[in-house]
C-alpha atoms as a PDB file:
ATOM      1  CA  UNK A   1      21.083  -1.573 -62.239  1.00  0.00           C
ATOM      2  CA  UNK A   2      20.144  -1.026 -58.423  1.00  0.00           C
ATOM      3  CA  UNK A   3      17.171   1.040 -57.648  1.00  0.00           C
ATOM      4  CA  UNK A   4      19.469   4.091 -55.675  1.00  0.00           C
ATOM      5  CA  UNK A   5      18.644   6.768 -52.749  1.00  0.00           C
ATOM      6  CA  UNK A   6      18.323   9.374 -55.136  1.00  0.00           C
ATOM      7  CA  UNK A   7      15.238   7.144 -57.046  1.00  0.00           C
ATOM      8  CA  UNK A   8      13.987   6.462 -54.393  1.00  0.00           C
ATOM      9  CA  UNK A   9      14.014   9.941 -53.020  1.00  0.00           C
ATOM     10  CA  UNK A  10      12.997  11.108 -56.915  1.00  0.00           C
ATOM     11  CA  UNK A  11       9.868   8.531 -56.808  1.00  0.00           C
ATOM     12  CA  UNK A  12       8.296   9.836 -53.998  1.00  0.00           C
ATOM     13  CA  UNK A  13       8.660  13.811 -54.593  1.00  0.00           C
ATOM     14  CA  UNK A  14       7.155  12.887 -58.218  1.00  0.00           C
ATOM     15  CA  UNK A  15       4.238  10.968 -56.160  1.00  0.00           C
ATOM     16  CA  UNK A  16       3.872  13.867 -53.710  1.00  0.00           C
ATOM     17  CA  UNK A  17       3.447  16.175 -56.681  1.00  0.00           C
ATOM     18  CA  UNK A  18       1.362  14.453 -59.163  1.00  0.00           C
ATOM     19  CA  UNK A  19      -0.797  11.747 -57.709  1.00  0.00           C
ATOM     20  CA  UNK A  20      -3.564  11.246 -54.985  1.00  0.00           C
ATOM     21  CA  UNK A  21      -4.311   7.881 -52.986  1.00  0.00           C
ATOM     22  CA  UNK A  22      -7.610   6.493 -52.555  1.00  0.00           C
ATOM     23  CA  UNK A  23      -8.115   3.289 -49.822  1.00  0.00           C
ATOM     24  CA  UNK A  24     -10.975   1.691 -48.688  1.00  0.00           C
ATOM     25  CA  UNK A  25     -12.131  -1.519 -46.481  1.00  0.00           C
ATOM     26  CA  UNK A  26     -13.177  -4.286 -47.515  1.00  0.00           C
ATOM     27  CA  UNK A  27     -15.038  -7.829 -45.532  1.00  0.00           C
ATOM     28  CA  UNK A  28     -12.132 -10.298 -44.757  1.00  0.00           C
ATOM     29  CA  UNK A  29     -11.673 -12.582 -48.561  1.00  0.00           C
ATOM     30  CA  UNK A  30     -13.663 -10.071 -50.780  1.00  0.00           C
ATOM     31  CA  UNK A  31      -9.784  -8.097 -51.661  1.00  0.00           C
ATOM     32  CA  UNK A  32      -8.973 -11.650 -53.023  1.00  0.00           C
ATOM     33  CA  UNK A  33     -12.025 -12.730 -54.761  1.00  0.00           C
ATOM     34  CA  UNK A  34     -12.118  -8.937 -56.857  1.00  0.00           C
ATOM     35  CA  UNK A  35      -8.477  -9.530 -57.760  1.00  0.00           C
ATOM     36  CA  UNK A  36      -9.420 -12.745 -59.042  1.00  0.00           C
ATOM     37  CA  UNK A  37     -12.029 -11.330 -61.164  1.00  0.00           C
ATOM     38  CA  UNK A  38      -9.241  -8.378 -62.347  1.00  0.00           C
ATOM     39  CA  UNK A  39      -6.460 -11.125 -63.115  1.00  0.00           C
ATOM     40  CA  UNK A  40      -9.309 -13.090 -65.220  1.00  0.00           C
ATOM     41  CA  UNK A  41      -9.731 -10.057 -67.564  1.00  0.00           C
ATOM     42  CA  UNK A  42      -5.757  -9.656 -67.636  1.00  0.00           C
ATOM     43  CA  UNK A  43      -5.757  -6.121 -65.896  1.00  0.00           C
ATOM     44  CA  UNK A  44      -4.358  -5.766 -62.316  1.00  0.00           C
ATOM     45  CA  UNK A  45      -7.065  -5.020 -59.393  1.00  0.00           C
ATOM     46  CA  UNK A  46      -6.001  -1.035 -59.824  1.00  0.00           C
ATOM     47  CA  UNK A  47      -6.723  -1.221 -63.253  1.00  0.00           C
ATOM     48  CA  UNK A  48      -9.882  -2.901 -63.067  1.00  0.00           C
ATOM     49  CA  UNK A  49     -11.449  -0.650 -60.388  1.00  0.00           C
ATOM     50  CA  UNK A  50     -10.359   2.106 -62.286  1.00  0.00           C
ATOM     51  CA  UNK A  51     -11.889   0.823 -65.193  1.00  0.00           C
ATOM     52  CA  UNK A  52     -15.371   0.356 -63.922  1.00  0.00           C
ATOM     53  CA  UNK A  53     -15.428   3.709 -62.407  1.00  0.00           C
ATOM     54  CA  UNK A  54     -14.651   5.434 -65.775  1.00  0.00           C
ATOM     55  CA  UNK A  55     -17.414   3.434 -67.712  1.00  0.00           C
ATOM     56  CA  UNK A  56     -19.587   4.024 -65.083  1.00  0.00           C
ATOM     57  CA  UNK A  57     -18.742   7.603 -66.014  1.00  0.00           C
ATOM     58  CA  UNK A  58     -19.420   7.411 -69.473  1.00  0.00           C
ATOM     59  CA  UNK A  59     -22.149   5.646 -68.955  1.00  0.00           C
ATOM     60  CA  UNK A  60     -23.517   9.104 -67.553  1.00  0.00           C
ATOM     61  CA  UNK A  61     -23.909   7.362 -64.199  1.00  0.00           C
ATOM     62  CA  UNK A  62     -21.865   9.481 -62.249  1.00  0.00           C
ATOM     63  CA  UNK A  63     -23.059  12.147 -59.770  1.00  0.00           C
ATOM     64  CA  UNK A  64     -22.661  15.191 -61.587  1.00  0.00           C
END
């Protein structure tokens, strides 16, 4: 089934709503050596970012 207007349109009111974006730079090569490392441990490079940050967090690392 075709992904229609409506999805689409659906998709990005949902994003709008319930999500937040976070980007950052990195040096020229580095993007593809992390996702390297991510696709190693099975886990996309979103995933594995995320995951780092939260057991940094349990970890009681964070800056609270």
């Amino acid at each position: 089934m075709a992904y229609s207007e409506a999805q689409k349109r659906a998709t990005i009111k949902y994003k709008k709503a319930h999500t937040e974006q976070i980007t950052f730079d990195v040096k020229p090569g580095t993007k593809n050596i992390y996702k390297a490392v991510a696709t190693s441990k099975g886990m996309s490079l979103k995933q594995y970012i995320v995951s780092l940050i939260e057991k940094d967090m349990k970890e009681g690392t964070s800056l609270e």
